[in-house]
N, C-alpha and C. Protein backbone atom coordinates (compact mmCIF):
# COMPACT_ATOMS: atom_id res chain seq x y z
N UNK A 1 -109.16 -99.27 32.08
CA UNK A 1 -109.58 -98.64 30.86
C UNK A 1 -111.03 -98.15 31.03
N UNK A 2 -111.07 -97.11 30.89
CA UNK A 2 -112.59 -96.32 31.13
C UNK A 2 -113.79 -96.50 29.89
N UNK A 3 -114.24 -97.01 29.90
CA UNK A 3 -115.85 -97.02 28.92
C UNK A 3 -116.60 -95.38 28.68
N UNK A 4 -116.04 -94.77 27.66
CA UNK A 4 -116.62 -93.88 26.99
C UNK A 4 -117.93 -93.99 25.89
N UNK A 5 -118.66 -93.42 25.99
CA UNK A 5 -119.85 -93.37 24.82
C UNK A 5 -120.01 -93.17 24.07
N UNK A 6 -120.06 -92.95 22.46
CA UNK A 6 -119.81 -91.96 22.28
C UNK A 6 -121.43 -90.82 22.06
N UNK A 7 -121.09 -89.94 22.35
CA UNK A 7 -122.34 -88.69 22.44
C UNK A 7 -123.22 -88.70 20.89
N UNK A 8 -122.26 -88.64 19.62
CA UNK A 8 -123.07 -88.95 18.71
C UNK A 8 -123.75 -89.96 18.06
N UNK A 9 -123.41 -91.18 19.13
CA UNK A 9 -123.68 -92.23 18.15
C UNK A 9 -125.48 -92.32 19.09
N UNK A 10 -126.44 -92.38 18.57
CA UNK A 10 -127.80 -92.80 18.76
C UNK A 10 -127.98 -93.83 19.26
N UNK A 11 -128.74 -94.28 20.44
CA UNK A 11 -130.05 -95.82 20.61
C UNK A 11 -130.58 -95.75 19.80
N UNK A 12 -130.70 -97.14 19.44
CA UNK A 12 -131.74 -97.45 18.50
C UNK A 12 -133.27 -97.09 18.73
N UNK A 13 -133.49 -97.01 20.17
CA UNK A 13 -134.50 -96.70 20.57
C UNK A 13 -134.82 -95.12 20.52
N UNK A 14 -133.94 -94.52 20.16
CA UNK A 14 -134.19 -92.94 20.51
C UNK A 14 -134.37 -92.49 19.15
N UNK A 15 -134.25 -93.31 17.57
CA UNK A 15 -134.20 -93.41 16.85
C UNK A 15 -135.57 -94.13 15.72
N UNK A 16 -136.33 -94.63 16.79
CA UNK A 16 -137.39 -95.48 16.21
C UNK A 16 -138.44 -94.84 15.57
N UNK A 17 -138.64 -94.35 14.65
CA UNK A 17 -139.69 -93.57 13.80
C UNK A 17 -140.93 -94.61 14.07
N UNK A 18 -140.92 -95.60 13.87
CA UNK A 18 -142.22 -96.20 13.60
C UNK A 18 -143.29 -96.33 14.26
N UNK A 19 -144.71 -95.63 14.16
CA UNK A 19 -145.59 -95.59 14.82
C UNK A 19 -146.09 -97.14 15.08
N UNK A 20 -147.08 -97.10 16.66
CA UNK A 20 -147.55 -98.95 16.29
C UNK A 20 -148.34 -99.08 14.99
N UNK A 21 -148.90 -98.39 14.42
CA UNK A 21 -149.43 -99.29 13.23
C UNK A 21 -148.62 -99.48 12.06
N UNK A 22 -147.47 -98.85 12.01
CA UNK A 22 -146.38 -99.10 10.81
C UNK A 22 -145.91 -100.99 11.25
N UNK A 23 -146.00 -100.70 12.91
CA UNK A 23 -145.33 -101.80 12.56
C UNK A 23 -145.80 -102.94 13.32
N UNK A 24 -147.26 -102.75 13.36
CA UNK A 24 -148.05 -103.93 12.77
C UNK A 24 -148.41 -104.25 11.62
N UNK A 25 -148.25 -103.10 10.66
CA UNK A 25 -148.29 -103.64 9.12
C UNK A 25 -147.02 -104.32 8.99
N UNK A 26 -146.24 -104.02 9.02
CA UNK A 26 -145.17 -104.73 8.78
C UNK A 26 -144.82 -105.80 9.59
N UNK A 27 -145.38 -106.41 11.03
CA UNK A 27 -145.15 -107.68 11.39
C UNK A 27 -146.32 -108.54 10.93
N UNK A 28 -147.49 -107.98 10.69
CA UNK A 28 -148.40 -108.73 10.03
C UNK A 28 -147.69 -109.63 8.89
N UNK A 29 -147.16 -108.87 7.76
CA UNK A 29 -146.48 -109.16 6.31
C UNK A 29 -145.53 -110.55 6.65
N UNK A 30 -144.58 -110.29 8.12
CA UNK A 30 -144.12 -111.27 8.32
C UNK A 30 -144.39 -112.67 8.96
N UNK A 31 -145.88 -112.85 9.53
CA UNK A 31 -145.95 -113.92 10.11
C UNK A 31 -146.58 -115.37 9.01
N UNK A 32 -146.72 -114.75 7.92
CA UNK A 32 -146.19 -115.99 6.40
C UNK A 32 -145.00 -116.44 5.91
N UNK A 33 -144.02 -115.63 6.77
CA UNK A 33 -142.59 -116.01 6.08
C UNK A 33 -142.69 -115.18 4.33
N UNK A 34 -143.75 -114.57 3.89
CA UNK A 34 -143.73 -114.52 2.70
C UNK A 34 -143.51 -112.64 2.46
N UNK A 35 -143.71 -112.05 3.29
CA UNK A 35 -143.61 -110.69 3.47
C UNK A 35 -144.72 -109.80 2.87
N UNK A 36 -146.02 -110.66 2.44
CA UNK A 36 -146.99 -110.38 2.01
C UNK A 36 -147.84 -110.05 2.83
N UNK A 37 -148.43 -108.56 2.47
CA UNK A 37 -149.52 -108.18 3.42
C UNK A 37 -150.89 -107.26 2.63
N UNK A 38 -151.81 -107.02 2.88
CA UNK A 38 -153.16 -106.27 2.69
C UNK A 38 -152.41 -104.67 2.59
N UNK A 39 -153.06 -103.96 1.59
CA UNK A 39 -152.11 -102.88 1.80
C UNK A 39 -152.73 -102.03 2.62
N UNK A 40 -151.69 -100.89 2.96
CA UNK A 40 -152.07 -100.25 3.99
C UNK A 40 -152.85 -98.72 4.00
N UNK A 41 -153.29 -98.55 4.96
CA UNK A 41 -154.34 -97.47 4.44
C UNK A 41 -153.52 -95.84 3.82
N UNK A 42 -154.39 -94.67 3.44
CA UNK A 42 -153.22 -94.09 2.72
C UNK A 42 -152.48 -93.37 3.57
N UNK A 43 -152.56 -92.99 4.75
CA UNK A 43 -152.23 -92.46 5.88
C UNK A 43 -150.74 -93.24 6.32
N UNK A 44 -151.13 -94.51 6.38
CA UNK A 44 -150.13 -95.77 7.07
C UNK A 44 -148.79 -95.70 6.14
N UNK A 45 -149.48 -95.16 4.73
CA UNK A 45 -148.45 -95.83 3.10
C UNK A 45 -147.74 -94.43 3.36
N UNK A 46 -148.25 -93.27 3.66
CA UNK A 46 -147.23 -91.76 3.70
C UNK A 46 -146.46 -91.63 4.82
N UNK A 47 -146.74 -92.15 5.62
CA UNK A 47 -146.48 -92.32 7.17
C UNK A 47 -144.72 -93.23 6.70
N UNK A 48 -144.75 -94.65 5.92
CA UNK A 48 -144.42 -95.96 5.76
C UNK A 48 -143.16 -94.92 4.53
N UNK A 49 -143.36 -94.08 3.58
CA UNK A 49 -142.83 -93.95 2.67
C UNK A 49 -142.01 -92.69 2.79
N UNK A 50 -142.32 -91.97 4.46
CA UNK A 50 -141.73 -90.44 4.64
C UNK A 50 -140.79 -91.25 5.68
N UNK A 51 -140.76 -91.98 5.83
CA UNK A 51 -139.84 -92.46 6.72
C UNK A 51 -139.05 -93.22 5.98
N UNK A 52 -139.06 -94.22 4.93
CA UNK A 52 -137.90 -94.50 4.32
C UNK A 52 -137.13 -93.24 3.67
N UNK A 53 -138.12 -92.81 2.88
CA UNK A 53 -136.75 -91.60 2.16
C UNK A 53 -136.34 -91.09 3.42
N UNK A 54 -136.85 -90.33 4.29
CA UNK A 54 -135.86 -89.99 5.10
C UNK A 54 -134.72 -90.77 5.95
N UNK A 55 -135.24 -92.25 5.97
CA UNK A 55 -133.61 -92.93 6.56
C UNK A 55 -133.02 -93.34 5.11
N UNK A 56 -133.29 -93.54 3.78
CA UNK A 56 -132.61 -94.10 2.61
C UNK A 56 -131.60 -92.65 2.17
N UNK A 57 -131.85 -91.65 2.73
CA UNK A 57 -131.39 -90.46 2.49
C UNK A 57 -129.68 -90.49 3.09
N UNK A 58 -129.84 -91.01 4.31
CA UNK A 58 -128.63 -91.33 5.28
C UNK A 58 -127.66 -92.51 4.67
N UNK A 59 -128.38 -93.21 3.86
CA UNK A 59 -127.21 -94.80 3.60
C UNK A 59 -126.80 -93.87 2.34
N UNK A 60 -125.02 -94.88 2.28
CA UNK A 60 -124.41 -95.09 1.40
C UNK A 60 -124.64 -94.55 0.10
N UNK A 61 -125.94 -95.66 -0.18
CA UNK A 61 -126.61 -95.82 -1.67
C UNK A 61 -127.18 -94.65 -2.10
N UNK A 62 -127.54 -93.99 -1.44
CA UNK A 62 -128.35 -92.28 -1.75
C UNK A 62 -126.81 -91.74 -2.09
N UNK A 63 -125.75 -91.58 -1.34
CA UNK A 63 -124.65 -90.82 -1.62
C UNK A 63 -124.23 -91.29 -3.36
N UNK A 64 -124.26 -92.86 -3.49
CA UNK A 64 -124.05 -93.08 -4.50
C UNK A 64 -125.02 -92.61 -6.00
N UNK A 65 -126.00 -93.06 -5.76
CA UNK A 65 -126.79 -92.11 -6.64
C UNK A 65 -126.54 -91.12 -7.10
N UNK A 66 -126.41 -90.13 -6.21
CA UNK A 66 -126.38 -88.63 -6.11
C UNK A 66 -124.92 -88.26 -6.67
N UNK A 67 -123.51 -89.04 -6.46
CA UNK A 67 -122.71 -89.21 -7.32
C UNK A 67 -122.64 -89.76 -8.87
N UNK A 68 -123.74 -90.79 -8.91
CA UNK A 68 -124.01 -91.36 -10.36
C UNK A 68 -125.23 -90.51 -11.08
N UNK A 69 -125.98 -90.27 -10.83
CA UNK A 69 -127.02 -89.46 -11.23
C UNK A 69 -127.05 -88.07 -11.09
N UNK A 70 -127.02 -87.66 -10.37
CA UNK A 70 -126.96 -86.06 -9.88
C UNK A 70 -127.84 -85.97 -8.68
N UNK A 71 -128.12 -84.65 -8.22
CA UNK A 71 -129.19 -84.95 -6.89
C UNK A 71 -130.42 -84.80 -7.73
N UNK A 72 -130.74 -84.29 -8.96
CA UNK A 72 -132.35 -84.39 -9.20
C UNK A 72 -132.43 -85.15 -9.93
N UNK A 73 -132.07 -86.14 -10.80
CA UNK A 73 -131.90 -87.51 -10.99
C UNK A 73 -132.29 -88.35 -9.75
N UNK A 74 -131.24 -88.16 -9.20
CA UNK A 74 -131.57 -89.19 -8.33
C UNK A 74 -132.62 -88.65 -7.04
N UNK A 75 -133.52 -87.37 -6.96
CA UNK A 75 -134.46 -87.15 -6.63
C UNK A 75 -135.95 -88.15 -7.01
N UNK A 76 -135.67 -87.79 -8.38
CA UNK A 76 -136.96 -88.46 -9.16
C UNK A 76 -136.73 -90.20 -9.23
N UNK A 77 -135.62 -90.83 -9.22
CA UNK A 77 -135.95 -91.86 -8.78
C UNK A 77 -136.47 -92.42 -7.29
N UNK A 78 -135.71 -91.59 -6.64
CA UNK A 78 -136.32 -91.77 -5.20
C UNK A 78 -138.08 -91.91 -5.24
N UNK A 79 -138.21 -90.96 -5.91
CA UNK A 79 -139.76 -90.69 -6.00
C UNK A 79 -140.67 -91.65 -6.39
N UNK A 80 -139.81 -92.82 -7.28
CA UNK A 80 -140.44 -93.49 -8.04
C UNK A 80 -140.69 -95.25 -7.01
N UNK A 81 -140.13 -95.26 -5.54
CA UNK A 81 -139.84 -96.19 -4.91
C UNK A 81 -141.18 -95.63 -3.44
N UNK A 82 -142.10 -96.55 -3.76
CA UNK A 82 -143.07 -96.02 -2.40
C UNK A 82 -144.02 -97.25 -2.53
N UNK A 83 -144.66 -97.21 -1.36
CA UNK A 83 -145.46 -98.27 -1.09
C UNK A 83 -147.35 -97.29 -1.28
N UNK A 84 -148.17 -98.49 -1.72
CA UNK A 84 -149.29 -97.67 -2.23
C UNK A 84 -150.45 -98.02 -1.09
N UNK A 85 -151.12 -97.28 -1.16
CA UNK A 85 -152.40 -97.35 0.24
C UNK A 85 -153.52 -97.93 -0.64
N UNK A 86 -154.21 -98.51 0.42
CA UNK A 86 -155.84 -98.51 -0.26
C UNK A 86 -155.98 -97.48 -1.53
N UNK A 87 -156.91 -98.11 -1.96
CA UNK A 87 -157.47 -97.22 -3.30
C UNK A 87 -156.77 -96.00 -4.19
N UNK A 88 -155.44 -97.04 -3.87
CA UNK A 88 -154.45 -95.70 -4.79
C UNK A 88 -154.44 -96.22 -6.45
């Protein structure tokens, strides 16, 4: 039986958006067990918040929305889910 790939499916690695300081903010948060961290600068927070909507865009739950709400409904909630930088 031959081991095929498949071509569309992605590495995780070829896939990794996160710059190192995203995700030293974010292993920082975790070495309390508490997920609490200093927030991040405003650069780090647009950086941190253009990258979820763009992978929250791909799950399930966006499809669902966008079925329960509409797409600009569920635009503006999207909008309303972000992480805040220094002196925001």
């Amino acid at each position: 039986m031959s081991k095929r790939k498949n071509k569309n499916k992605k590495n995780h690695s070829d896939t990794n958006d996160f710059s190192p300081e995203m995700m030293e903010w974010v292993l920082q948060g975790m070495d309390d067990g508490t997920g609490s961290t200093e927030l991040p600068s405003p650069e780090l927070a647009e950086e941190i918040n253009s990258v979820f909507v763009r992978e929250f865009k791909k799950s399930p739950m966006w499809k669902g929305m966008i079925a329960d709400f509409g797409n600009e409904e569920a635009e503006e909630m999207l909008k309303q889910i972000r992480v805040k930088g220094k002196n925001e």
